[in-house]
Protein backbone atom coordinates (compact mmCIF):
# COMPACT_ATOMS: atom_id res chain seq x y z
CA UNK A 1 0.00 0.00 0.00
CA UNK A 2 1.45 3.53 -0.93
CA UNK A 3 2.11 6.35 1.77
CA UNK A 4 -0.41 8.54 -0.28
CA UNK A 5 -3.22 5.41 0.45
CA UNK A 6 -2.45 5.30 3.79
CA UNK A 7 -2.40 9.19 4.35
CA UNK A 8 -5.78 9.30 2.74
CA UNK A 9 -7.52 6.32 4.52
CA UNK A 10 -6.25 7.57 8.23
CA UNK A 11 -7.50 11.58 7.29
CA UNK A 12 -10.90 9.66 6.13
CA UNK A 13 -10.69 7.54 9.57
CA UNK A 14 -10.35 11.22 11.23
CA UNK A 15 -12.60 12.98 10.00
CA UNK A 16 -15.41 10.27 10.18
CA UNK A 17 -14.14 10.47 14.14
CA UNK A 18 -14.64 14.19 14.20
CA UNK A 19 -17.88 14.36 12.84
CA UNK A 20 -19.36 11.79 15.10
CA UNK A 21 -17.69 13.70 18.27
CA UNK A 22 -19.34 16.95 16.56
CA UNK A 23 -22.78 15.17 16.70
CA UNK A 24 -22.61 13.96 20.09
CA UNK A 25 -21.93 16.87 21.30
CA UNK A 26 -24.34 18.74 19.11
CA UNK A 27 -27.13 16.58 21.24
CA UNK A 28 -25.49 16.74 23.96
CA UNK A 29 -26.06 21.19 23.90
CA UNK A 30 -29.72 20.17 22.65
CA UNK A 31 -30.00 17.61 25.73
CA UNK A 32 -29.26 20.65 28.09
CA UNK A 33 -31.79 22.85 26.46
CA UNK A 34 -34.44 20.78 26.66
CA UNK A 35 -34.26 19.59 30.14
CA UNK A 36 -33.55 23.40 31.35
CA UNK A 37 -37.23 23.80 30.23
CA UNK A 38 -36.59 27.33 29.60
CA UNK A 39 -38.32 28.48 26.41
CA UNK A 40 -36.30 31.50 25.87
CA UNK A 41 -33.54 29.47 25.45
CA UNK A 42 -35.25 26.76 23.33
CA UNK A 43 -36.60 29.79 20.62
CA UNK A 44 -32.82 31.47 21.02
CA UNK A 45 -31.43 27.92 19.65
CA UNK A 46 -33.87 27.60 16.87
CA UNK A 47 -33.91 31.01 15.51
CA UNK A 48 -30.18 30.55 15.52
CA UNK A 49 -30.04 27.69 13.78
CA UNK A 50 -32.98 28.83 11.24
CA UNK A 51 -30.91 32.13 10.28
CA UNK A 52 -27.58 31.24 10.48
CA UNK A 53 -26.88 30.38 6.88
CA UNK A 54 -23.52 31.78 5.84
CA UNK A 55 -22.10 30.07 2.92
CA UNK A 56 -18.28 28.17 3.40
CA UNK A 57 -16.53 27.82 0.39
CA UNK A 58 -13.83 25.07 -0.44
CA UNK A 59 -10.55 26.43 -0.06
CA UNK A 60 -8.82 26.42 -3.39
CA UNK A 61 -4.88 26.60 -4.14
CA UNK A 62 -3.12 29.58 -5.73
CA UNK A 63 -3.90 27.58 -9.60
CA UNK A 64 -8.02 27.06 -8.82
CA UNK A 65 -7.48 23.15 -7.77
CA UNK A 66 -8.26 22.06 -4.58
């Protein structure tokens, strides 16, 4: 197996670890909202995550490739 195939399968191993610790503690901060049974806080977190909607683009090397 080449270095690049190995570089790529442990960033893919990573990432698929970092976005399952990003979920769990996305319902873990939804967890805490609900049981603080404070509505406030409940309409703060959805209006948030309703109008939040800024646009992340890929970044791109000096050529245009990624």
């Amino acid at each position: 197996m080449s270095s690049d195939l190995k570089l790529q399968q442990k960033y893919s191993e990573i990432v698929h670890q970092w976005r399952a610790l990003l979920r769990a503690s996305e319902i873990a901060h939804e967890q805490r909202i609900i049981e603080a049974q404070d509505l406030g806080a409940s309409y703060r977190f959805v209006n948030k995550r309703i109008s939040n909607r800024s646009c992340v683009d890929a970044i791109a090397a000096p050529g245009g490739t990624i």
